[in-house]
Protein backbone atom coordinates (compact mmCIF):
# COMPACT_ATOMS: atom_id res chain seq x y z
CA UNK A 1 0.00 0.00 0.00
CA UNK A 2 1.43 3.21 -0.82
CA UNK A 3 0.17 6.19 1.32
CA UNK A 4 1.21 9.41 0.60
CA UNK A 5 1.98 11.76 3.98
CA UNK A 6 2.92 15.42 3.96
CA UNK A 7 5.34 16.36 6.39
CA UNK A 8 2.97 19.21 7.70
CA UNK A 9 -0.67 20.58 6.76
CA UNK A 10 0.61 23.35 4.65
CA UNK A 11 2.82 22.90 1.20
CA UNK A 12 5.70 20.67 2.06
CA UNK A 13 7.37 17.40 0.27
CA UNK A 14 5.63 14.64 -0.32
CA UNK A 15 6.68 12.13 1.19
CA UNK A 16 6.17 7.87 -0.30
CA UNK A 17 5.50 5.41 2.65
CA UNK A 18 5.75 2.27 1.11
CA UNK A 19 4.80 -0.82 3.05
CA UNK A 20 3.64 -3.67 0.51
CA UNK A 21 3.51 -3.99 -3.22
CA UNK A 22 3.93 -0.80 -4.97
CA UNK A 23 2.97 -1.43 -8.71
CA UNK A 24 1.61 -0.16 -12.17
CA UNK A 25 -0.09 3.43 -11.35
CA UNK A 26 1.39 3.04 -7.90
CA UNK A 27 4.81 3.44 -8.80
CA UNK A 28 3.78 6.60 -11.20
CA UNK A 29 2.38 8.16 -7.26
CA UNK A 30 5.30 7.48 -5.84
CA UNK A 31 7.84 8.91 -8.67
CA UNK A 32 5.30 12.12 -8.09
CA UNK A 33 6.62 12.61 -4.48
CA UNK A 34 9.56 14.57 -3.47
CA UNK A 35 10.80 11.52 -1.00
CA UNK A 36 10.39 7.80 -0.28
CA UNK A 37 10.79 5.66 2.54
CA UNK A 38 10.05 1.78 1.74
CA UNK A 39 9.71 -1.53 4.37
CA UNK A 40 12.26 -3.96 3.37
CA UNK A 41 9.50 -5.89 2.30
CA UNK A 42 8.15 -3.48 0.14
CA UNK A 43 8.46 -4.52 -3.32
CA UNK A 44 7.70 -2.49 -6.59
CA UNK A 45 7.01 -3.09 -10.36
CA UNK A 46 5.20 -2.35 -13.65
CA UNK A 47 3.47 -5.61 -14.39
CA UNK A 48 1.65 -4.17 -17.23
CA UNK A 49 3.05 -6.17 -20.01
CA UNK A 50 1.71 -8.91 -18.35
CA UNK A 51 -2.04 -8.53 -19.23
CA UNK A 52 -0.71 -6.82 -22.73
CA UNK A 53 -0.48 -3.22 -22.01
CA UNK A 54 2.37 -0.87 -21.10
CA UNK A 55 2.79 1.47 -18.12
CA UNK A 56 2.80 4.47 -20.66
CA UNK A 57 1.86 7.11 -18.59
CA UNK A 58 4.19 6.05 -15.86
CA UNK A 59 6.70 6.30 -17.72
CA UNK A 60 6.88 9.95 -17.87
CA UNK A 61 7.29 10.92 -14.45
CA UNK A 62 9.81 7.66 -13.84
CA UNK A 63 12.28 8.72 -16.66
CA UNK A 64 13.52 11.41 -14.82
CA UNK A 65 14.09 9.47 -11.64
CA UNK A 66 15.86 6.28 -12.62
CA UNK A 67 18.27 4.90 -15.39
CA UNK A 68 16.78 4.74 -18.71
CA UNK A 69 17.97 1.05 -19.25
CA UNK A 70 16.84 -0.54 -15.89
CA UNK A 71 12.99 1.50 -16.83
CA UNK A 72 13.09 -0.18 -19.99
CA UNK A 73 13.69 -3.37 -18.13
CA UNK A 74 11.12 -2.85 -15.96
CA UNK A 75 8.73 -2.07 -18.29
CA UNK A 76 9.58 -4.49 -20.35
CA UNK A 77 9.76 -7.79 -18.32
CA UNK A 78 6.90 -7.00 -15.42
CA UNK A 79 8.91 -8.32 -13.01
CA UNK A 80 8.81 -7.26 -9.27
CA UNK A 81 12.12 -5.72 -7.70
CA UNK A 82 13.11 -5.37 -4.17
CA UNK A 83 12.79 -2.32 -2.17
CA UNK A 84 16.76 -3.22 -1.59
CA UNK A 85 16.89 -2.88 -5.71
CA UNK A 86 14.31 0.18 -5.71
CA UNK A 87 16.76 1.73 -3.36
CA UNK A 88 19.85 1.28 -5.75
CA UNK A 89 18.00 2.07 -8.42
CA UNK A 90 17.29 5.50 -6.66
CA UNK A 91 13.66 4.91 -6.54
CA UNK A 92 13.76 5.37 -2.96
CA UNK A 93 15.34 6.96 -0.49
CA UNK A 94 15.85 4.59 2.62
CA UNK A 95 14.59 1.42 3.14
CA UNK A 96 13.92 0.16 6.97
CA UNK A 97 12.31 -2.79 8.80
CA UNK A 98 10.69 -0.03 10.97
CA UNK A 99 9.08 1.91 8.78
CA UNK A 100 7.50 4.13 10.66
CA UNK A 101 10.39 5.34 13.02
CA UNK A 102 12.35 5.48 9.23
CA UNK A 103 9.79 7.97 8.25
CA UNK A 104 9.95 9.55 11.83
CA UNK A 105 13.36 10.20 11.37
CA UNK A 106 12.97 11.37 7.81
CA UNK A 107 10.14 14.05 8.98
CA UNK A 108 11.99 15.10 11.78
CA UNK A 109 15.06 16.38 9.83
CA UNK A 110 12.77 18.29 7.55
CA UNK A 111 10.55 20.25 10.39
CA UNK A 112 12.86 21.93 11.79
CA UNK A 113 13.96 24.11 8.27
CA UNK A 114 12.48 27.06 6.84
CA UNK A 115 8.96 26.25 5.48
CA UNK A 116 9.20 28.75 2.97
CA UNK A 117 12.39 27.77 1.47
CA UNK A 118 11.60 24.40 1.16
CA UNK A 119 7.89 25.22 -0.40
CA UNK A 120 9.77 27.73 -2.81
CA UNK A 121 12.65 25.47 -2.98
CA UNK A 122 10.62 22.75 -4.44
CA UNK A 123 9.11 24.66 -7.01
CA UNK A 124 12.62 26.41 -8.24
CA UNK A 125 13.50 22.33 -8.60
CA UNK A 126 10.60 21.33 -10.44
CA UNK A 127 10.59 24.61 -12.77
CA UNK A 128 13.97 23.78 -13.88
CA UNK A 129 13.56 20.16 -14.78
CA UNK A 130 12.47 21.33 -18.04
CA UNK A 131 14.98 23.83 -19.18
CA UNK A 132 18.03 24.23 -21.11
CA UNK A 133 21.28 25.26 -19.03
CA UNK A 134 21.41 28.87 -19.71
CA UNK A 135 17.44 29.27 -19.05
CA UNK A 136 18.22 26.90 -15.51
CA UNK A 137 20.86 29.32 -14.72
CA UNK A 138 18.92 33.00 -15.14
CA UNK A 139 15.97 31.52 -14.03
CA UNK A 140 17.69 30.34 -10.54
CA UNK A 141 19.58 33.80 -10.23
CA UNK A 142 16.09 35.51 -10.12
CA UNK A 143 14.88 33.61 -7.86
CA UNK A 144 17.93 33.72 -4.98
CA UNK A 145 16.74 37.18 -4.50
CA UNK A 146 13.16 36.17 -3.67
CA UNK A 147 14.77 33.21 -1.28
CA UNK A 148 16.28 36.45 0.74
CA UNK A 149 12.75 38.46 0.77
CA UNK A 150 11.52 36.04 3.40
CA UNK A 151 10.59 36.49 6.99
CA UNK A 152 12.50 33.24 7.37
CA UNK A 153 15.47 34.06 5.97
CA UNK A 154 15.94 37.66 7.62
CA UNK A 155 15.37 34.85 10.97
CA UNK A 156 17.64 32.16 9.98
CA UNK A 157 20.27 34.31 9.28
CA UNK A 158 19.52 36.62 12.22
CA UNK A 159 19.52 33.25 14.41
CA UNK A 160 22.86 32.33 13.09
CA UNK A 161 24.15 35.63 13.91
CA UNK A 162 22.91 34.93 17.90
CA UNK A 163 24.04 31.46 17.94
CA UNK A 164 20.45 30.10 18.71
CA UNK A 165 18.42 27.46 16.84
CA UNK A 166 15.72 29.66 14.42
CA UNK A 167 11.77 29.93 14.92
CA UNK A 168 10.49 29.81 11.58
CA UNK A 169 7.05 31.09 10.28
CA UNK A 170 6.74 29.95 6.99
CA UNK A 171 7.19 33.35 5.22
């Protein structure tokens, strides 16, 4: 079962918690989210050829994430892989026989940062996925400036300053 948990209420990365059999549409979820965390038992796939289709749509948000020549495999041969694999393959980001405390642990190095620069962080990432080099590289210069605008930047760096841990907002 793959169930999809925000690290807070408001816009943060999405986070994969994979405990089961993550297959066919269910691996195009969890290429949509920022992170994963998988059970060592988890185990993941795109069986479609099997009942003589292809995981088209899938494909386009996995080609980005993993090697062209293992998706092709996968896609072409149906055949389950490990979450031990699905980690190698970078198609995960830890795997753990506790899941949850995996995730826990995951979460909790993520609260404690700047809301706003990881909301605005994310979407500088995806926005450039796209683009040549030179657009990338204008694009991301533009958008340092707004990064500094921030309540939470004018605290982080005013919290470095004092030597004390930051109290972020979110703006």
């Amino acid at each position: 079962a793959l169930l999809l948990r925000a690290a807070q209420a408001s816009q943060v990365p999405l986070i994969a918690r994979v405990n089961g059999a993550c297959m066919a549409g269910g691996m195009g979820l969890l290429a949509m989210c920022d992170m994963a965390v998988a059970a060592s038992h988890a185990v993941f796939g795109l069986p479609e050829v099997k009942v003589g289709v292809f995981p088209a749509q899938v494909m386009t948000v996995l080609q980005r994430l993993v090697p062209r020549r293992q998706l092709v495999e996968w896609s072409l041969c149906g055949e389950p892989i490990s979450a031990q694999d699905a980690l190698a393959f970078g198609l995960v980001n830890h795997v753990a026989d506790d899941l949850d405390a995996k995730l826990q642990w995951l979460l909790d190095r993520l609260l404690d940062k700047s809301p706003a620069a990881i909301r605005r962080g994310l979407y500088l990432m995806k926005k450039i996925e796209t683009m040549a080099f030179e657009e990338s590289m204008s694009f991301t210069e533009s958008q340092i400036a707004l990064f500094a605008m921030t309540d939470d930047a004018r605290e982080g760096q005013a919290a470095f300053r004092e030597k004390r841990a930051p109290k972020f907002k979110g703006r």
